[in-house]
C-alpha atoms as a PDB file:
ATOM      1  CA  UNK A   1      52.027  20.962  47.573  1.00  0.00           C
ATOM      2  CA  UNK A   2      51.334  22.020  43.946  1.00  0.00           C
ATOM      3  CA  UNK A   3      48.201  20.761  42.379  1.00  0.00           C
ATOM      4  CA  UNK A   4      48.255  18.623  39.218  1.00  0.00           C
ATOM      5  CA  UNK A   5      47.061  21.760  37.639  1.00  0.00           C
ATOM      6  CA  UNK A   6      49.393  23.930  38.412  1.00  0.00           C
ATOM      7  CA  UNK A   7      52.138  20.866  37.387  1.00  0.00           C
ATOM      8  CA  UNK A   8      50.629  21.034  33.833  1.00  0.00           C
ATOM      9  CA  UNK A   9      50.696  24.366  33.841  1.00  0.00           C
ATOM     10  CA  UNK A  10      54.529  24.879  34.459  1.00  0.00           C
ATOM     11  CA  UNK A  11      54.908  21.825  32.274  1.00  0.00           C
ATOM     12  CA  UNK A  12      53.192  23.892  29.578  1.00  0.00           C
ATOM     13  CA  UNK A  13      55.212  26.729  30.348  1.00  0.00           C
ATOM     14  CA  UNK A  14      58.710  24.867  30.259  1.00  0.00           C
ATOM     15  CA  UNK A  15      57.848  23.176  27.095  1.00  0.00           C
ATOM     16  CA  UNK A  16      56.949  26.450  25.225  1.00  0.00           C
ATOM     17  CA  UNK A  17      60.394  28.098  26.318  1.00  0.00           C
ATOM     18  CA  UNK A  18      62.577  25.353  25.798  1.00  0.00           C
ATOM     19  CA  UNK A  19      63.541  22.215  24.003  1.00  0.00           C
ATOM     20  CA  UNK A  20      62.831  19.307  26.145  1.00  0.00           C
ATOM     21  CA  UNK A  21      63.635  16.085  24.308  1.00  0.00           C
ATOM     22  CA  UNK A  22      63.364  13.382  27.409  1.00  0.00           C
ATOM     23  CA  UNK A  23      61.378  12.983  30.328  1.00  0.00           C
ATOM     24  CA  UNK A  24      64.421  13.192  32.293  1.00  0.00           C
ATOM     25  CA  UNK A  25      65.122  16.416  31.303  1.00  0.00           C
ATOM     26  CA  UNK A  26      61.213  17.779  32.008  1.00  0.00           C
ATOM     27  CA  UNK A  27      61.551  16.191  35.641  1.00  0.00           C
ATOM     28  CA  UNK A  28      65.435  18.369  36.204  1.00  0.00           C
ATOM     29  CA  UNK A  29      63.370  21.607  35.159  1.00  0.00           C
ATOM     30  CA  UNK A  30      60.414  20.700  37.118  1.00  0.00           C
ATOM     31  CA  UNK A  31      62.310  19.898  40.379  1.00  0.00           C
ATOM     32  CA  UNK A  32      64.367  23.531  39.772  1.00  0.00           C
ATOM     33  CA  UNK A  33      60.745  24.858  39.908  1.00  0.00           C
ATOM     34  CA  UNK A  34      60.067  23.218  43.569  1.00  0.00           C
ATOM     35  CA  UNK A  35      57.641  20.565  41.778  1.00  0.00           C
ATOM     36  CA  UNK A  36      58.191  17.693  43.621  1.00  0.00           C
ATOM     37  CA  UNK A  37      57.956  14.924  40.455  1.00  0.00           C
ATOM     38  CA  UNK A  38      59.596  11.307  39.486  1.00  0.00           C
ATOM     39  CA  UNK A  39      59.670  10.226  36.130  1.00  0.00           C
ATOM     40  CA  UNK A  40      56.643   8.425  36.723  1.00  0.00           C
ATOM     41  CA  UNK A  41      54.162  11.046  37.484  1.00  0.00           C
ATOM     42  CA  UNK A  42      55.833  12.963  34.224  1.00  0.00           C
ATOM     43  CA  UNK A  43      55.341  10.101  31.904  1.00  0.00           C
ATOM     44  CA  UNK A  44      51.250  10.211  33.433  1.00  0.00           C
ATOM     45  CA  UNK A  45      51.136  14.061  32.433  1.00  0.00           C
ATOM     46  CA  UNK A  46      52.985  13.854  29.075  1.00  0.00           C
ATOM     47  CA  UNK A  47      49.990  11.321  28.042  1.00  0.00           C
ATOM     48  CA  UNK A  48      47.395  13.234  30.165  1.00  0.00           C
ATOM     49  CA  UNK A  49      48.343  16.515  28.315  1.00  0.00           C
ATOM     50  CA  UNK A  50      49.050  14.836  25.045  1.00  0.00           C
ATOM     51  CA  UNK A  51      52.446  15.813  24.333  1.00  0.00           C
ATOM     52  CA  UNK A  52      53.651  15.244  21.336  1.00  0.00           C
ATOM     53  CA  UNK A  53      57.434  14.670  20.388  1.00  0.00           C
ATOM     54  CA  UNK A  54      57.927  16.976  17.586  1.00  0.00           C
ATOM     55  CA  UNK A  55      61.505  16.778  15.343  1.00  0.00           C
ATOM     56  CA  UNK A  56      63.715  19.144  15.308  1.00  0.00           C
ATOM     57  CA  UNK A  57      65.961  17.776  12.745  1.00  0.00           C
ATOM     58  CA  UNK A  58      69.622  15.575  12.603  1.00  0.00           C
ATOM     59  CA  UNK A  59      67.620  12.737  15.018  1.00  0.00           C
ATOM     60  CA  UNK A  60      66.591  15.235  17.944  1.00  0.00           C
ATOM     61  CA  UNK A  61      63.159  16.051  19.099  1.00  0.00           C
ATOM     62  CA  UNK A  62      61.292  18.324  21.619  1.00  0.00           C
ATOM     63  CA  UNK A  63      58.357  17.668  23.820  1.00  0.00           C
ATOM     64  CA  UNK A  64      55.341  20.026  22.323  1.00  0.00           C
ATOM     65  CA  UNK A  65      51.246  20.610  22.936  1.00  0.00           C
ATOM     66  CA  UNK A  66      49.713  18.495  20.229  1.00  0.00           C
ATOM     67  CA  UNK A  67      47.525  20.933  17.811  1.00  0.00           C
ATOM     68  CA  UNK A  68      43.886  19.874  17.021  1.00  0.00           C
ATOM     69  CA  UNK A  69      43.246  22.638  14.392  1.00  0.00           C
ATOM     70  CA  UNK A  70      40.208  21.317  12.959  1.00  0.00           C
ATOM     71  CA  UNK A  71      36.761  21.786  14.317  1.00  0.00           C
ATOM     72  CA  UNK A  72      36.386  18.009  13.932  1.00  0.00           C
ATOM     73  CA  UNK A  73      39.512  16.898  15.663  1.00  0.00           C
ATOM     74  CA  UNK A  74      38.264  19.471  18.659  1.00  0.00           C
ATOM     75  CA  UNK A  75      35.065  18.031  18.888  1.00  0.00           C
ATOM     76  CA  UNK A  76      36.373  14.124  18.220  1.00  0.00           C
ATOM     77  CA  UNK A  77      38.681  14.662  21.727  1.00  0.00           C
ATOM     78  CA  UNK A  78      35.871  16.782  23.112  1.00  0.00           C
ATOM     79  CA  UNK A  79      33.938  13.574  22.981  1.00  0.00           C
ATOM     80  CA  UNK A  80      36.414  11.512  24.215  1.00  0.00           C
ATOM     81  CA  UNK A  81      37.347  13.642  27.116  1.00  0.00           C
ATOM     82  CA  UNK A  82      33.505  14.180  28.384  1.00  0.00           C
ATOM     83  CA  UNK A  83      33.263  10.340  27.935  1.00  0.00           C
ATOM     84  CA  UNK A  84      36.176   9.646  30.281  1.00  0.00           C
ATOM     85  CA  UNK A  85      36.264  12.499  32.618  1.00  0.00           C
ATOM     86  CA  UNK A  86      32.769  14.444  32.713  1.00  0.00           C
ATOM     87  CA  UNK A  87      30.052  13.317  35.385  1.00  0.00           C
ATOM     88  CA  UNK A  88      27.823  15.657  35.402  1.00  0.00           C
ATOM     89  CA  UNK A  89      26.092  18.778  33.382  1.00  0.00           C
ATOM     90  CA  UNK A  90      23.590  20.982  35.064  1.00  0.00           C
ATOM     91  CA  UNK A  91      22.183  24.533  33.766  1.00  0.00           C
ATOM     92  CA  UNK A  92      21.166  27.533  35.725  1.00  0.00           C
ATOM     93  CA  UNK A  93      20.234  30.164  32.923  1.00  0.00           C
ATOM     94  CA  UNK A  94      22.689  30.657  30.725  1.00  0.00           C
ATOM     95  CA  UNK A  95      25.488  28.930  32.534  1.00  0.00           C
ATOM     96  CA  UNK A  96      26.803  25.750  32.980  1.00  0.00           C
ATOM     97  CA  UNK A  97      28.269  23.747  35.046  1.00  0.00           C
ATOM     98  CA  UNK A  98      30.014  20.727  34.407  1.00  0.00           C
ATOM     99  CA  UNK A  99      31.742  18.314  37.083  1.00  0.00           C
ATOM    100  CA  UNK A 100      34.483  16.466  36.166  1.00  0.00           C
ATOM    101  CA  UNK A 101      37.211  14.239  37.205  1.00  0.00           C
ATOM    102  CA  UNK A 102      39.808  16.216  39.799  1.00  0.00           C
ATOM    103  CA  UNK A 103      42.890  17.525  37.987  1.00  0.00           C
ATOM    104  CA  UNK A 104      40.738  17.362  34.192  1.00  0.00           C
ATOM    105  CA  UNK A 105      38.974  20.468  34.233  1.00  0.00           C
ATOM    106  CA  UNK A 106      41.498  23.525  33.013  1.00  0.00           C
ATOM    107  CA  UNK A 107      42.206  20.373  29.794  1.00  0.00           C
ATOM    108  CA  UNK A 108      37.943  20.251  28.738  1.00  0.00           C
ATOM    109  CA  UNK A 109      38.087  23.801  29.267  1.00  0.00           C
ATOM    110  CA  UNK A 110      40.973  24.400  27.183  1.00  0.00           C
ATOM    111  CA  UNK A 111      38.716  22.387  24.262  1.00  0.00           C
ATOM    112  CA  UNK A 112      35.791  24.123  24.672  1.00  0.00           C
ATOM    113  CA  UNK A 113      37.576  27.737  23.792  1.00  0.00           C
ATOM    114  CA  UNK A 114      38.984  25.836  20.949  1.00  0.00           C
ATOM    115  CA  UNK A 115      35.531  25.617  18.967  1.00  0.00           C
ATOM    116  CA  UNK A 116      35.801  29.243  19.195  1.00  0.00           C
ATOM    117  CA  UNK A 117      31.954  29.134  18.962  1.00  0.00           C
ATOM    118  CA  UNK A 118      29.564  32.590  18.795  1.00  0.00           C
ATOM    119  CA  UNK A 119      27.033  30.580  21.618  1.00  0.00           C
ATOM    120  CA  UNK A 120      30.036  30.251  24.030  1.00  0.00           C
ATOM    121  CA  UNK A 121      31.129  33.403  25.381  1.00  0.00           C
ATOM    122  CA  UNK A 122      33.844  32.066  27.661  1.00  0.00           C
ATOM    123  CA  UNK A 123      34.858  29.067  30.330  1.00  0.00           C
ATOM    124  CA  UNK A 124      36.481  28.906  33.424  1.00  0.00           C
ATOM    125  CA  UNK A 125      37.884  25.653  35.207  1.00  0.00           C
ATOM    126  CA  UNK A 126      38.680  24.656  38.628  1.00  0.00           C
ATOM    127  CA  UNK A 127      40.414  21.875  39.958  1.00  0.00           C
ATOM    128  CA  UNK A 128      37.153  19.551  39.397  1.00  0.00           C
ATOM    129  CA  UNK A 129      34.138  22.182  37.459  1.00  0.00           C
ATOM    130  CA  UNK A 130      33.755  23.772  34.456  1.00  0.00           C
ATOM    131  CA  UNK A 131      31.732  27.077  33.834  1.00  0.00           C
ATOM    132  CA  UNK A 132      30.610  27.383  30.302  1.00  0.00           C
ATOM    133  CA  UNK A 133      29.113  31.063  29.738  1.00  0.00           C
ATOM    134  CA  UNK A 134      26.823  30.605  27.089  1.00  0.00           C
ATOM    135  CA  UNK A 135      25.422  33.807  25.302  1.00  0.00           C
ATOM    136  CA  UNK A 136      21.899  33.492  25.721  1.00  0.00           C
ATOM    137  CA  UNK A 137      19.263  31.235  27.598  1.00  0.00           C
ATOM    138  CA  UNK A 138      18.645  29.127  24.734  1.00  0.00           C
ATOM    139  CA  UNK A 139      21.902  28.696  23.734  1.00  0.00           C
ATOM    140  CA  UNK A 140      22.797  27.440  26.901  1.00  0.00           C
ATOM    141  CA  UNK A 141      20.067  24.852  26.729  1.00  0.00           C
ATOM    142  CA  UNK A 142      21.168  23.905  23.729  1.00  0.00           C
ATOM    143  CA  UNK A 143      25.029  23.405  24.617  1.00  0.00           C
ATOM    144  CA  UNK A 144      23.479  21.505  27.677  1.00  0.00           C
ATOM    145  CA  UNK A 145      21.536  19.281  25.083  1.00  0.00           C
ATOM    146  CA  UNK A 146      24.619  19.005  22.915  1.00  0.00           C
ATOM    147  CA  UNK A 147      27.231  18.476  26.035  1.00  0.00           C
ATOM    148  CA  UNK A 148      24.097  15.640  27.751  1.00  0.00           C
ATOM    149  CA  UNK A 149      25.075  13.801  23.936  1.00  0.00           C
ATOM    150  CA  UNK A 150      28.737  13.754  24.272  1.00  0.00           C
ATOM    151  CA  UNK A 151      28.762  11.886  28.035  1.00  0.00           C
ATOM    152  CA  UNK A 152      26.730   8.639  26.336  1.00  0.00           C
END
């Protein structure tokens, strides 16, 4: 059976190749793919993702990745996310480790990159943890400051 992670992943991957306008339509393409779905569990991972329905013009739309291009609309879902689905942060050197909710982590992760910051030199998520690379020692401590902030 196909983790949640790997769902969002093909969902990610359908929605960047084609034009899905319903939720119907995402379940067909997911089923083709062997992913084992109801409409249900798609409508839970549209609003987990945050899809957004994006117009294509004459009344249709298409199912698309919602864009946070600002630093403050990274950092404003950054908060929200770590408030909902972070439970823990702990430091050994100059990495990280956060624990997180299962099925959450490759989502934070993808946020983190997004701050395209010089202290963070990279992340890599599991199912349910989160390795933050930071560059130095004391940038790490300070990430772990900032990330301790974000979870109250």
């Amino acid at each position: 059976m196909a983790s949640k992670e790997q769902r969002h992943r093909a969902i990610q991957e359908i929605i960047s190749r084609e034009s899905i306008s319903t939720q119907a339509e995402l379940v067909d393409r997911l089923r083709k793919l062997n992913y084992d779905v109801t409409q249900a569990t798609v409508s839970r991972d549209i609003n987990e993702m945050r899809l957004v329905r994006v117009p294509l013009g004459r009344g249709k739309h298409k199912y698309a990745l919602a864009h946070l291009d600002l630093a403050e609309d990274v950092m404003e879902e950054l908060r929200r996310m770590f408030r909902t689905f972070v439970r823990d942060v702990d430091r050994g050197e100059n990495i990280l480790m956060l624990k997180v909710s299962e099925g959450h982590a490759s989502g934070i992760a993808l946020l983190i990159d997004r701050l395209r910051r010089d202290d963070i030199v990279g992340t890599i998520a599991g199912e349910d943890s989160i390795l933050v690379v930071g560059r130095t020692v004391q940038d790490a401590e300070a990430l772990q400051e900032e990330f301790d902030r974000l979870l109250t």
